[in-house]
N, C-alpha and C. Protein backbone atom coordinates (compact mmCIF):
# COMPACT_ATOMS: atom_id res chain seq x y z
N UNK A 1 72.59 81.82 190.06
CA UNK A 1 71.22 82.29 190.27
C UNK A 1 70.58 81.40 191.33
N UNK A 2 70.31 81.88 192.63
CA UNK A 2 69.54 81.07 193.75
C UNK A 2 68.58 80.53 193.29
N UNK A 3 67.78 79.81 193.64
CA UNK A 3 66.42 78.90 193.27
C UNK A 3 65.22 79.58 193.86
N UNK A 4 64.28 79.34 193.01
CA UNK A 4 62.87 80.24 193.39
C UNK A 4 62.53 78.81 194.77
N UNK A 5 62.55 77.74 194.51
CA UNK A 5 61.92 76.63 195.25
C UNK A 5 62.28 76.80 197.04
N UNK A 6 63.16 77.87 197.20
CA UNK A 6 63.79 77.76 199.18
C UNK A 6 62.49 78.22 199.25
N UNK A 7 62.14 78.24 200.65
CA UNK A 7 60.67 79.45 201.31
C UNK A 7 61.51 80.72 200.88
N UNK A 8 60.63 81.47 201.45
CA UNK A 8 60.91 82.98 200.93
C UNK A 8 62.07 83.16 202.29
N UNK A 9 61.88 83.11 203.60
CA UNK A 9 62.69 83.47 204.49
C UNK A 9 63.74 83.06 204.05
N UNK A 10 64.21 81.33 204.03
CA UNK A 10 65.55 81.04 203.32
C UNK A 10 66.21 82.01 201.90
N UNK A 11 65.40 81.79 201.57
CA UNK A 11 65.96 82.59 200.37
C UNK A 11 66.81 84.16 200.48
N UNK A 12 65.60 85.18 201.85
CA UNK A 12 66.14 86.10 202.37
C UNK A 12 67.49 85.98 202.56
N UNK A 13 67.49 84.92 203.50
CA UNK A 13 68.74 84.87 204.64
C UNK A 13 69.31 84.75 203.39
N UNK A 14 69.32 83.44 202.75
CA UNK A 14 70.67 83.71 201.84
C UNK A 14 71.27 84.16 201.06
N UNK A 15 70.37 85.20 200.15
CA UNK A 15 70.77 86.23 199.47
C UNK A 15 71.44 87.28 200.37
N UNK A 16 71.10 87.77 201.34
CA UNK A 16 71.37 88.46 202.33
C UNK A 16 73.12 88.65 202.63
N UNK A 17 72.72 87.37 202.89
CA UNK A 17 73.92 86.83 203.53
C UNK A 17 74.90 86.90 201.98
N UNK A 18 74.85 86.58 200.82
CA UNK A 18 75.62 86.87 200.12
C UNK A 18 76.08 87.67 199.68
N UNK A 19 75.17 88.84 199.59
CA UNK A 19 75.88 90.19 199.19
C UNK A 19 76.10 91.00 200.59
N UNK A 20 75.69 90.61 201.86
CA UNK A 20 76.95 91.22 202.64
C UNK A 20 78.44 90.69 203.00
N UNK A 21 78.33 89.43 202.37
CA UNK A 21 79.84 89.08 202.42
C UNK A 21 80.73 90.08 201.19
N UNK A 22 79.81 90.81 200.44
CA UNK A 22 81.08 91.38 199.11
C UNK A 22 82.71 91.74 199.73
N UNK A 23 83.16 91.49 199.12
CA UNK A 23 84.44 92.64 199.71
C UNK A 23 84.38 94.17 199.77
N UNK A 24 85.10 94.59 200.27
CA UNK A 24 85.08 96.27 199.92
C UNK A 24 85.19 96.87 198.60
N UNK A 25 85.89 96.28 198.03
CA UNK A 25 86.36 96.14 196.32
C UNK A 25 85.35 95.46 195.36
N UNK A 26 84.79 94.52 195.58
CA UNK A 26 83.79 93.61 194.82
C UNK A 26 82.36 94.75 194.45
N UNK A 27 81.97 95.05 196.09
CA UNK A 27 80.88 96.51 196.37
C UNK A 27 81.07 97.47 195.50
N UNK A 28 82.04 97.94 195.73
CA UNK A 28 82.57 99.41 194.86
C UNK A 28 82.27 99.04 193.36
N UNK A 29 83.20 98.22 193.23
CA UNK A 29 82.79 97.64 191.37
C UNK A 29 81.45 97.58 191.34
N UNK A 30 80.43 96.74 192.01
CA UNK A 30 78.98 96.84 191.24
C UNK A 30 78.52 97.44 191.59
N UNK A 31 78.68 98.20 192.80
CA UNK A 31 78.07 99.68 192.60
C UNK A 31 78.32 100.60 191.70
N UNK A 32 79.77 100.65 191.29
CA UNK A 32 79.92 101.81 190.56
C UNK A 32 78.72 101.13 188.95
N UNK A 33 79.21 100.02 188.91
CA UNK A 33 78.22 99.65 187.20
C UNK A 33 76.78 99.72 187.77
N UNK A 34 76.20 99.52 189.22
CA UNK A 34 75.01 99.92 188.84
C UNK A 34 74.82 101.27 188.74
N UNK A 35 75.55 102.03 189.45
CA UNK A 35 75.20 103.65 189.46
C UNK A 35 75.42 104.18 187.94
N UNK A 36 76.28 103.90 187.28
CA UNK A 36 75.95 104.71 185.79
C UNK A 36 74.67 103.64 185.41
N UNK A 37 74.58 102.80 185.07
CA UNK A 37 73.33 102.42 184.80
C UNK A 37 71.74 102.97 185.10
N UNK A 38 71.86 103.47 186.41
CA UNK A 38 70.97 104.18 186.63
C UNK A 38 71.14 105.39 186.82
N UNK A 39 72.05 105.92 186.55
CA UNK A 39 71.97 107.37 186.27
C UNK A 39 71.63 107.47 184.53
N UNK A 40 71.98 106.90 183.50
CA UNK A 40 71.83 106.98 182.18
C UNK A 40 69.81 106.80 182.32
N UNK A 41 69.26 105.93 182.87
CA UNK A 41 67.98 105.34 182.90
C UNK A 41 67.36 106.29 183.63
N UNK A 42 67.99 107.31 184.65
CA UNK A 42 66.89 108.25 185.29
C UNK A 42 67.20 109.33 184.74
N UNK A 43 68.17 109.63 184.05
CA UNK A 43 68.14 110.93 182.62
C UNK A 43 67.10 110.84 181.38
N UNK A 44 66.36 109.29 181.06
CA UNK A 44 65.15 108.91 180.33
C UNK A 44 64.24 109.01 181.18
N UNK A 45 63.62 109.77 182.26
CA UNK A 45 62.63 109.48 182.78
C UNK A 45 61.98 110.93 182.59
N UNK A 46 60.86 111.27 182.76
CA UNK A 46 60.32 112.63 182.97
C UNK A 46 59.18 112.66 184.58
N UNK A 47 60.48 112.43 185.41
CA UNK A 47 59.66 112.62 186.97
C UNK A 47 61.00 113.81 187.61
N UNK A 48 59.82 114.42 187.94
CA UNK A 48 60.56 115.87 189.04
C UNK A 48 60.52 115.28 190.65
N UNK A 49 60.09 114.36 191.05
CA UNK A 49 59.94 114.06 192.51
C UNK A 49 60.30 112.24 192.43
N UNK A 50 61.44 112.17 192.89
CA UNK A 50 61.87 110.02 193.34
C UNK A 50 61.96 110.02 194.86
N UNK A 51 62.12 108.72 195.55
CA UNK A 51 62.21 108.35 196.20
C UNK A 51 63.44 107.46 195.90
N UNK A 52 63.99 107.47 196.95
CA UNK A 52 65.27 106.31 197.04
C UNK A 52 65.36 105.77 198.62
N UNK A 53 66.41 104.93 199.10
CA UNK A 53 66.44 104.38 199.98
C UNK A 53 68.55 104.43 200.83
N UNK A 54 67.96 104.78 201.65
CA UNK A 54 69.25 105.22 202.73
C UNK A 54 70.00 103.62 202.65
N UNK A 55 71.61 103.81 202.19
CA UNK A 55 71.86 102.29 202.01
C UNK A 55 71.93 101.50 203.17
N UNK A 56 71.60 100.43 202.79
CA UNK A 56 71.77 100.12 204.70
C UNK A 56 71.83 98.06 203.99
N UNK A 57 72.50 97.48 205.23
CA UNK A 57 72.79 96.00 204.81
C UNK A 57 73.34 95.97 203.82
N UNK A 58 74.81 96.52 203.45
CA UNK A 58 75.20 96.54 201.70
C UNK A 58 74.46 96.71 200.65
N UNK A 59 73.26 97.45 200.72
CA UNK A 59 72.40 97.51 199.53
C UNK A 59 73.49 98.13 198.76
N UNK A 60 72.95 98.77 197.23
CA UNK A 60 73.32 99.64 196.87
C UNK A 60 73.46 100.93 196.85
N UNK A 61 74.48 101.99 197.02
CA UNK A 61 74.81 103.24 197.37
C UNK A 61 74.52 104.08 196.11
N UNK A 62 73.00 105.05 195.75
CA UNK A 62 72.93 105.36 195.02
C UNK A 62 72.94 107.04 195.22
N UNK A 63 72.94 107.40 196.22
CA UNK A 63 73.20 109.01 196.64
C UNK A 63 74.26 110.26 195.40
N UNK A 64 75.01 109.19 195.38
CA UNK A 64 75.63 110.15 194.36
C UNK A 64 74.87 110.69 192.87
N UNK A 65 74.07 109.42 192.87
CA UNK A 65 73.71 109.71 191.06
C UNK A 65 72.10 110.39 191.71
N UNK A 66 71.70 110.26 192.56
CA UNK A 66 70.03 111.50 193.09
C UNK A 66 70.95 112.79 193.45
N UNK A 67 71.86 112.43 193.96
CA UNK A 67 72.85 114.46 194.00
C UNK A 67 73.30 115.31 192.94
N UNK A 68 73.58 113.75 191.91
CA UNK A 68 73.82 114.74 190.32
C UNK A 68 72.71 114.88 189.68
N UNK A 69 71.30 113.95 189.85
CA UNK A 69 70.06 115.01 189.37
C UNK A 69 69.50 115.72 190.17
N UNK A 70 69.35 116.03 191.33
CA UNK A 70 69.12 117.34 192.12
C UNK A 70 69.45 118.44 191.36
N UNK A 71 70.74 118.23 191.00
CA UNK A 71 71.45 119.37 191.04
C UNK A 71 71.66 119.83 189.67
N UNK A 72 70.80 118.81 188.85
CA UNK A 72 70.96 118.98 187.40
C UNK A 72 69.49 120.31 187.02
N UNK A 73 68.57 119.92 188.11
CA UNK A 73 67.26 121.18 187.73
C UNK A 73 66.92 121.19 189.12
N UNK A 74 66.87 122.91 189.42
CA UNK A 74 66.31 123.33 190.90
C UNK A 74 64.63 122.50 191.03
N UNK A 75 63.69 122.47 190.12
CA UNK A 75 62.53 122.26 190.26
C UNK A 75 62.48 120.54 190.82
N UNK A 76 63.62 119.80 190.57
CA UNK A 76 63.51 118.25 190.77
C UNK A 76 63.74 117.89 192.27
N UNK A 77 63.03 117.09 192.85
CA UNK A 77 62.89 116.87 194.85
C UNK A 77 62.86 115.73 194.83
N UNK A 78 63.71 115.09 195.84
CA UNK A 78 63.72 113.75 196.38
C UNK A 78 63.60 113.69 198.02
N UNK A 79 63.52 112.39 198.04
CA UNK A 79 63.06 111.92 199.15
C UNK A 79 63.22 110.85 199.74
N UNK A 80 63.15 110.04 201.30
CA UNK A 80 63.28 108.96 201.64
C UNK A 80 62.27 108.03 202.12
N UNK A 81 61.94 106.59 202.50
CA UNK A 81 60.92 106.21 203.13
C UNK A 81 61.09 106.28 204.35
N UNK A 82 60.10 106.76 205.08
CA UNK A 82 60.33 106.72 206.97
C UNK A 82 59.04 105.63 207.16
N UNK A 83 59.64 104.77 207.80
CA UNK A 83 58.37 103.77 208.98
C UNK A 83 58.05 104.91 210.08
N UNK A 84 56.88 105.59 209.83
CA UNK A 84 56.44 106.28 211.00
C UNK A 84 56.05 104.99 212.05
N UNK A 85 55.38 103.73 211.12
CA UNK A 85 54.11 103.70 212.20
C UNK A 85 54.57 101.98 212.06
N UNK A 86 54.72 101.18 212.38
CA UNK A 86 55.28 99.70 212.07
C UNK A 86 53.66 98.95 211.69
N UNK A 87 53.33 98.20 210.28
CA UNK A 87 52.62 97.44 209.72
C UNK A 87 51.47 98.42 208.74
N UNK A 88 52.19 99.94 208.99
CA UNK A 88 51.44 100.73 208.00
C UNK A 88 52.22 101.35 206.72
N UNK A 89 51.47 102.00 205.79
CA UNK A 89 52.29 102.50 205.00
C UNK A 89 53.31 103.72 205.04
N UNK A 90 54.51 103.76 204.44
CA UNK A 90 55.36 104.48 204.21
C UNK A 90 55.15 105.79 203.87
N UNK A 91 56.31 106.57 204.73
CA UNK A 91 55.37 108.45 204.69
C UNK A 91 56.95 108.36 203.80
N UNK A 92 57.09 109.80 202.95
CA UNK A 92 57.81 109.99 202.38
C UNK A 92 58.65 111.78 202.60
N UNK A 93 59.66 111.74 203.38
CA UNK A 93 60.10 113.19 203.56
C UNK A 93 61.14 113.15 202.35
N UNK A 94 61.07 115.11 202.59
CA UNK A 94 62.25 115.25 200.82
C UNK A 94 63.77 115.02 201.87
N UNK A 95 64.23 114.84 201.13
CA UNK A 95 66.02 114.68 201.26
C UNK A 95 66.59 115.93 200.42
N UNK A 96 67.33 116.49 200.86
CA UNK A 96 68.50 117.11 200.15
C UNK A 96 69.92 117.01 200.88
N UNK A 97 70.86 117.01 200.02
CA UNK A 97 72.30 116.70 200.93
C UNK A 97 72.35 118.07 202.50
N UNK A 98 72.95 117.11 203.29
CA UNK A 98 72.70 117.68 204.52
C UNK A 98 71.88 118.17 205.29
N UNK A 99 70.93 117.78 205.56
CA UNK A 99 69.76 117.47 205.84
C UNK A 99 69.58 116.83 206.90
N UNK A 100 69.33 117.22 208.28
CA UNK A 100 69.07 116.51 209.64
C UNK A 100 68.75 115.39 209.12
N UNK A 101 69.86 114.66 210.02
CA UNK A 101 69.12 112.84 209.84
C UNK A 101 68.88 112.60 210.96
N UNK A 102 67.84 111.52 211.45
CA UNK A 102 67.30 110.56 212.72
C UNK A 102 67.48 109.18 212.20
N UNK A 103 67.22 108.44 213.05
CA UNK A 103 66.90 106.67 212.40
C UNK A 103 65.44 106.45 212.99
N UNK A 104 65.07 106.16 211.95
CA UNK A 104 63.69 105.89 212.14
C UNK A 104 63.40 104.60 212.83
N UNK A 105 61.82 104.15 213.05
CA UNK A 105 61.81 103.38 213.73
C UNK A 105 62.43 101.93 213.54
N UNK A 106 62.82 101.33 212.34
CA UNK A 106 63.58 100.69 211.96
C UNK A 106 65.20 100.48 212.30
N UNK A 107 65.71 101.70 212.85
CA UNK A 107 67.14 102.27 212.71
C UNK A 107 68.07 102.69 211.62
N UNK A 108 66.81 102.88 210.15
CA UNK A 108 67.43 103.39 209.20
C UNK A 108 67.62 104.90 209.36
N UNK A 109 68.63 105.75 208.61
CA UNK A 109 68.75 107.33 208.52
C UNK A 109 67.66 107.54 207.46
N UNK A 110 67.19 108.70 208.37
CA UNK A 110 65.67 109.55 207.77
C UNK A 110 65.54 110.81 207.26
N UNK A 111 65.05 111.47 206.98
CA UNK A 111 64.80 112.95 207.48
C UNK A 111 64.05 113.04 208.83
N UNK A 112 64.89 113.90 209.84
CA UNK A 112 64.12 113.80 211.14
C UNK A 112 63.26 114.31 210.98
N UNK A 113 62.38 115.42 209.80
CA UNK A 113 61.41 116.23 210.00
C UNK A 113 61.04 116.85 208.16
N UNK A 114 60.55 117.34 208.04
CA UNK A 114 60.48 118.32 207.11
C UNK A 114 59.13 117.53 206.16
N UNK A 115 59.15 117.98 204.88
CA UNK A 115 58.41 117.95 203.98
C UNK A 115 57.77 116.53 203.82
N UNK A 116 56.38 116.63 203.22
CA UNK A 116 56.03 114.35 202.92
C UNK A 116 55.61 114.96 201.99
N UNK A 117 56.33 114.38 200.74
CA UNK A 117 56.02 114.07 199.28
C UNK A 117 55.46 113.16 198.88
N UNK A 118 54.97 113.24 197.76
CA UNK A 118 54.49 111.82 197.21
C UNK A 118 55.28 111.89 195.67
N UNK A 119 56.27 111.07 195.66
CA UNK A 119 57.21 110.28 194.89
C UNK A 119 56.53 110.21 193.29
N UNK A 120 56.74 110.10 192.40
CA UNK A 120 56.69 110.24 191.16
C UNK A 120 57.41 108.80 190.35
N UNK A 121 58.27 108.30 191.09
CA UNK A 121 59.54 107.49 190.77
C UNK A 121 59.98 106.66 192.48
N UNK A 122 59.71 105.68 192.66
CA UNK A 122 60.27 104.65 193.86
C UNK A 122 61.43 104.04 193.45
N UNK A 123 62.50 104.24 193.83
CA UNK A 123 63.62 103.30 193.40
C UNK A 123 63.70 102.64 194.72
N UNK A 124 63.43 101.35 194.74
CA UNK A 124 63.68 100.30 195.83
C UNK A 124 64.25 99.06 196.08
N UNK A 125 65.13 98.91 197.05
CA UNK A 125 66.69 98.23 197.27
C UNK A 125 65.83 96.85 196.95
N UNK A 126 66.29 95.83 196.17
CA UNK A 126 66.13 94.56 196.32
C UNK A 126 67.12 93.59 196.79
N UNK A 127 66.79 92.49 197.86
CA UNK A 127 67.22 91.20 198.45
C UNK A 127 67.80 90.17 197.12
N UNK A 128 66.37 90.27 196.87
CA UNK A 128 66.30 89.04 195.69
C UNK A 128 65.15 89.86 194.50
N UNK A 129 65.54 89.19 193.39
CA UNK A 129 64.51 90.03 192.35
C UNK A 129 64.33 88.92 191.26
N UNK A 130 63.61 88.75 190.66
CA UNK A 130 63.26 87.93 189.52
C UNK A 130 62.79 89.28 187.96
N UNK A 131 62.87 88.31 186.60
CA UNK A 131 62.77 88.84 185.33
C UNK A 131 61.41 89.60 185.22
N UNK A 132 60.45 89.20 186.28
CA UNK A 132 58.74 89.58 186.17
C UNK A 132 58.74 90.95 186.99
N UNK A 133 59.61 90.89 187.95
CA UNK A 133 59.83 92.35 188.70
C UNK A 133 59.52 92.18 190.00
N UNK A 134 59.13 90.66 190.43
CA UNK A 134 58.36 90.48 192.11
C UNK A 134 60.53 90.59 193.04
N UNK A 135 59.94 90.66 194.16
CA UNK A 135 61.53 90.91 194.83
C UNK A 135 61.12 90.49 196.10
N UNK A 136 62.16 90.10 197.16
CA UNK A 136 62.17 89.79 198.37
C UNK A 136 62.88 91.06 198.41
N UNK A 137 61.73 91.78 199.87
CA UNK A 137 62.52 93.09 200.81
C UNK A 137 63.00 92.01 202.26
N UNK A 138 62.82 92.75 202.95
CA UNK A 138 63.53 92.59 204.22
C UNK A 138 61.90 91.32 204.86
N UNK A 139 60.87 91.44 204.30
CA UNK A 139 59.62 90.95 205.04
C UNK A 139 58.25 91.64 206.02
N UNK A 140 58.72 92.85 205.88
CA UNK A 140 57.77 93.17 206.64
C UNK A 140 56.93 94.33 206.03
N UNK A 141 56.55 93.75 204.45
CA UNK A 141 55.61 94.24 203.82
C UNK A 141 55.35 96.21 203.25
N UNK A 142 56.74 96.62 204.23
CA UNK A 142 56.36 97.86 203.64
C UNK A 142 56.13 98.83 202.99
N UNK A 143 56.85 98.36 201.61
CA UNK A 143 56.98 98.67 200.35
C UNK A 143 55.72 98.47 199.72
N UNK A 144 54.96 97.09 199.61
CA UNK A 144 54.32 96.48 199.09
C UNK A 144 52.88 96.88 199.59
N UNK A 145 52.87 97.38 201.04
CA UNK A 145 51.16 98.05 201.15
C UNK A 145 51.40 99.14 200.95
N UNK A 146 52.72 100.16 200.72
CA UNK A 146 52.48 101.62 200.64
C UNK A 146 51.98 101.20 198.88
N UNK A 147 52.63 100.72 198.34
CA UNK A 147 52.32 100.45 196.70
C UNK A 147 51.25 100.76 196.16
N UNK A 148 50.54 99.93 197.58
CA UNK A 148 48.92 99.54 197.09
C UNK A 148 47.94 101.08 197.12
N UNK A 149 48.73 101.68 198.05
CA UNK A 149 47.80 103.08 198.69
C UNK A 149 48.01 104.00 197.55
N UNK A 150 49.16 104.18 196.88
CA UNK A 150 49.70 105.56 196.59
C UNK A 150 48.74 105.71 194.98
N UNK A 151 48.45 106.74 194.78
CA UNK A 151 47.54 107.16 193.59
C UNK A 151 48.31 108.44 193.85
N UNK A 152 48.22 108.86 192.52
CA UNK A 152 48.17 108.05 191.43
C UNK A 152 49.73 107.30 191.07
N UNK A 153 49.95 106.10 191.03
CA UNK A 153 50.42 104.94 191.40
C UNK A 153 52.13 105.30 190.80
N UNK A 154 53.07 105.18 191.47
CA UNK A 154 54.40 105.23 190.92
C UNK A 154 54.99 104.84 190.13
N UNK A 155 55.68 105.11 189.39
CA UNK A 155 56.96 104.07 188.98
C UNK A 155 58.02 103.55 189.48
N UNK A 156 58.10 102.17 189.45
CA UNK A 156 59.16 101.82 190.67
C UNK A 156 59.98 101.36 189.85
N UNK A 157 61.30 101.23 190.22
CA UNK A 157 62.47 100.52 190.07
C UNK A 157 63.37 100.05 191.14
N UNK A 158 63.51 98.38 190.81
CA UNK A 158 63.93 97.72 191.72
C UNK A 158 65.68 98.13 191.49
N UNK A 159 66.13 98.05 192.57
CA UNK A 159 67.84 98.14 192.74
C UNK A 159 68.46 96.79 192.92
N UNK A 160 69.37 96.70 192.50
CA UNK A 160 70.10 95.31 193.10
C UNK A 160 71.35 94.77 192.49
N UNK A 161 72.01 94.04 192.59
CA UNK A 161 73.17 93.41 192.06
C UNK A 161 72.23 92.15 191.79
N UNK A 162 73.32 91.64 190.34
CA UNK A 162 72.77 90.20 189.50
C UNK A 162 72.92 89.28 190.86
N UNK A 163 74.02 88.99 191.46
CA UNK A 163 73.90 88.16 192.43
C UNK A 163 72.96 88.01 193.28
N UNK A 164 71.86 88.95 193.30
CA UNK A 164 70.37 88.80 193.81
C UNK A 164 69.32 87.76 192.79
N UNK A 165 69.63 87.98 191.64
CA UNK A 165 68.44 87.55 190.59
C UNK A 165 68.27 85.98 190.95
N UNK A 166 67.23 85.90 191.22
CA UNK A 166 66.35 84.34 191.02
C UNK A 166 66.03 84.09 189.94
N UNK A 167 65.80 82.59 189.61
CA UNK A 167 64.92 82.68 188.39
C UNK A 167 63.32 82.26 188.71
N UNK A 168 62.84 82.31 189.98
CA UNK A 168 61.84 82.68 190.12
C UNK A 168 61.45 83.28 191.76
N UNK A 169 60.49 84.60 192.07
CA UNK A 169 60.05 84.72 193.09
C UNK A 169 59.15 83.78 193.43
N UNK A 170 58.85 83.48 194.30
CA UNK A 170 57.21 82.78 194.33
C UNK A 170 56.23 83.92 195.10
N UNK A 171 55.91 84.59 194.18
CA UNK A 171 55.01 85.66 195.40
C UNK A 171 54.01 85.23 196.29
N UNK A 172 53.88 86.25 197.10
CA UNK A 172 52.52 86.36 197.82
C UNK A 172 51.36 87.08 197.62
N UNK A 173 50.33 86.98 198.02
CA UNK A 173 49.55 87.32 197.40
C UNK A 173 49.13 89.10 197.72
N UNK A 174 50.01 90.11 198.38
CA UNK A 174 50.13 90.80 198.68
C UNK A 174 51.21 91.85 197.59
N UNK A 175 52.07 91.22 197.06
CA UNK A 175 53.20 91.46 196.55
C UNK A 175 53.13 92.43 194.88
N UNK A 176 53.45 93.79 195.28
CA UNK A 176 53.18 94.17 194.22
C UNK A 176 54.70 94.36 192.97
N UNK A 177 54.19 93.62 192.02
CA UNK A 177 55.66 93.77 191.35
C UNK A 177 56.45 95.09 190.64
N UNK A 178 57.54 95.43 190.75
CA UNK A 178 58.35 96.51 190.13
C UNK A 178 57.88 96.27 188.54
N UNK A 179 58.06 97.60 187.89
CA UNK A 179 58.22 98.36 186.44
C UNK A 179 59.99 97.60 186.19
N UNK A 180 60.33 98.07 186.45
CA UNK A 180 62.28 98.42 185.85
C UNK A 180 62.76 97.90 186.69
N UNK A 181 64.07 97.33 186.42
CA UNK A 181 65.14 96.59 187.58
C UNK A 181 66.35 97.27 186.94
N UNK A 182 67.38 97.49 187.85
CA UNK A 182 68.04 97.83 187.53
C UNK A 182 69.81 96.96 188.43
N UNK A 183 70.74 96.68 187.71
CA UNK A 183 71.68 96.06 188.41
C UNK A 183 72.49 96.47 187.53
N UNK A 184 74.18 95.97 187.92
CA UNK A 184 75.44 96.52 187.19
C UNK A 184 75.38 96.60 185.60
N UNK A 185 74.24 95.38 185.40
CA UNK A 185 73.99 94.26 184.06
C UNK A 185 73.36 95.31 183.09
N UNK A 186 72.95 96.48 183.60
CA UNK A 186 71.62 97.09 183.19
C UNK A 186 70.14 97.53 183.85
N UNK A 187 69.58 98.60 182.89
CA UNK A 187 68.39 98.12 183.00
C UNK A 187 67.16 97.59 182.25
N UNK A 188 66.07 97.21 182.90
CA UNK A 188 65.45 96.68 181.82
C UNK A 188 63.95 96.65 182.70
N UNK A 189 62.59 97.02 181.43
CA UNK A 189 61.54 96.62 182.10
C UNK A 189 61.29 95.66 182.92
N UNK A 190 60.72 95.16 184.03
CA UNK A 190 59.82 93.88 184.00
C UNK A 190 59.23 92.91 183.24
N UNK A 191 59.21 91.64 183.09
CA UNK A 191 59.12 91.09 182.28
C UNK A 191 57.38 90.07 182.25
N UNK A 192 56.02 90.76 182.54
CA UNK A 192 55.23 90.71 182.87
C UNK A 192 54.44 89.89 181.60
């Protein structure tokens, strides 16, 4: 478990840096235990509209388990975050498999166009995550001011492998903390 005490950047880099070293094999394994984990935990939920996140930097690859609830009820829509605008909040287009992609201004894959939802359910990739639910993203706040905007207010769940968990964030004072975390380990509320 890394130390809450690095700055937050160190801490980035080195979590970072640890779970993109996984192997190809190491990945697969905790992905596959986080993906039933959160597929069992988003079969307890009662939201018709999530948000998820295009994997990108070895996050976790959760596409498969939002394709088996798509496809579990026509009425249920998902979606991705696009940076339209850099230091503003996050617009949200629907996703369905095959689906024009662009890279947004970031260079993540987007929807190049179509629908902006507003999410019901945020599932969002974590760096680093602690037991209270605060997380290191990438730094450039965008998760954390769309948070603040969205009414009526989401449920989020953080993503991540244990090899992320701190035993403490040190937040900022901007930093809004996750509901649910979810990793190979499980899931489990926030611990607020």
């Amino acid at each position: 478990m890394p130390s809450g005490h690095l700055d937050r950047n160190t801490l980035r880099k080195q979590l970072l840096a640890t779970r993109e070293a996984l192997s190809d094999a190491e990945f697969a394994r905790l992905n596959e235990g986080l993906c039933a984990h959160l597929a069992r935990w988003l079969a307890a939920q009662d939201v018709r509209t999530l948000a998820f996140c295009w994997p990108w930097r070895a996050e976790p690859d959760v596409r498969s388990v939002v394709q088996h609830w798509l496809a579990a009820d026509a009425q249920r829509r998902a979606c991705l975050p696009v940076v339209v605008e850099r230091n503003a909040p996050l617009t949200f287009r629907r996703w369905t498999p095959g689906v024009p992609m662009s890279a947004d201004i970031m260079g993540i894959p987007v929807p190049g166009a179509g629908e902006v939802v507003h999410p019901q359910l945020i599932m969002i990739p974590v760096n680093g995550f602690d037991a209270r639910g605060f997380r290191l993203g990438y730094g450039g706040g965008y998760f954390d001011r769309t948070l603040a905007t969205l009414q009526p207010a989401p449920l989020t769940a953080g993503l991540g492998f244990e090899l992320s968990r701190c035993a403490r964030i040190d937040e900022a004072g901007h930093d809004q903390p996750l509901d649910w975390l979810i990793t190979e380990a499980g899931a489990a509320r926030a611990d607020r």
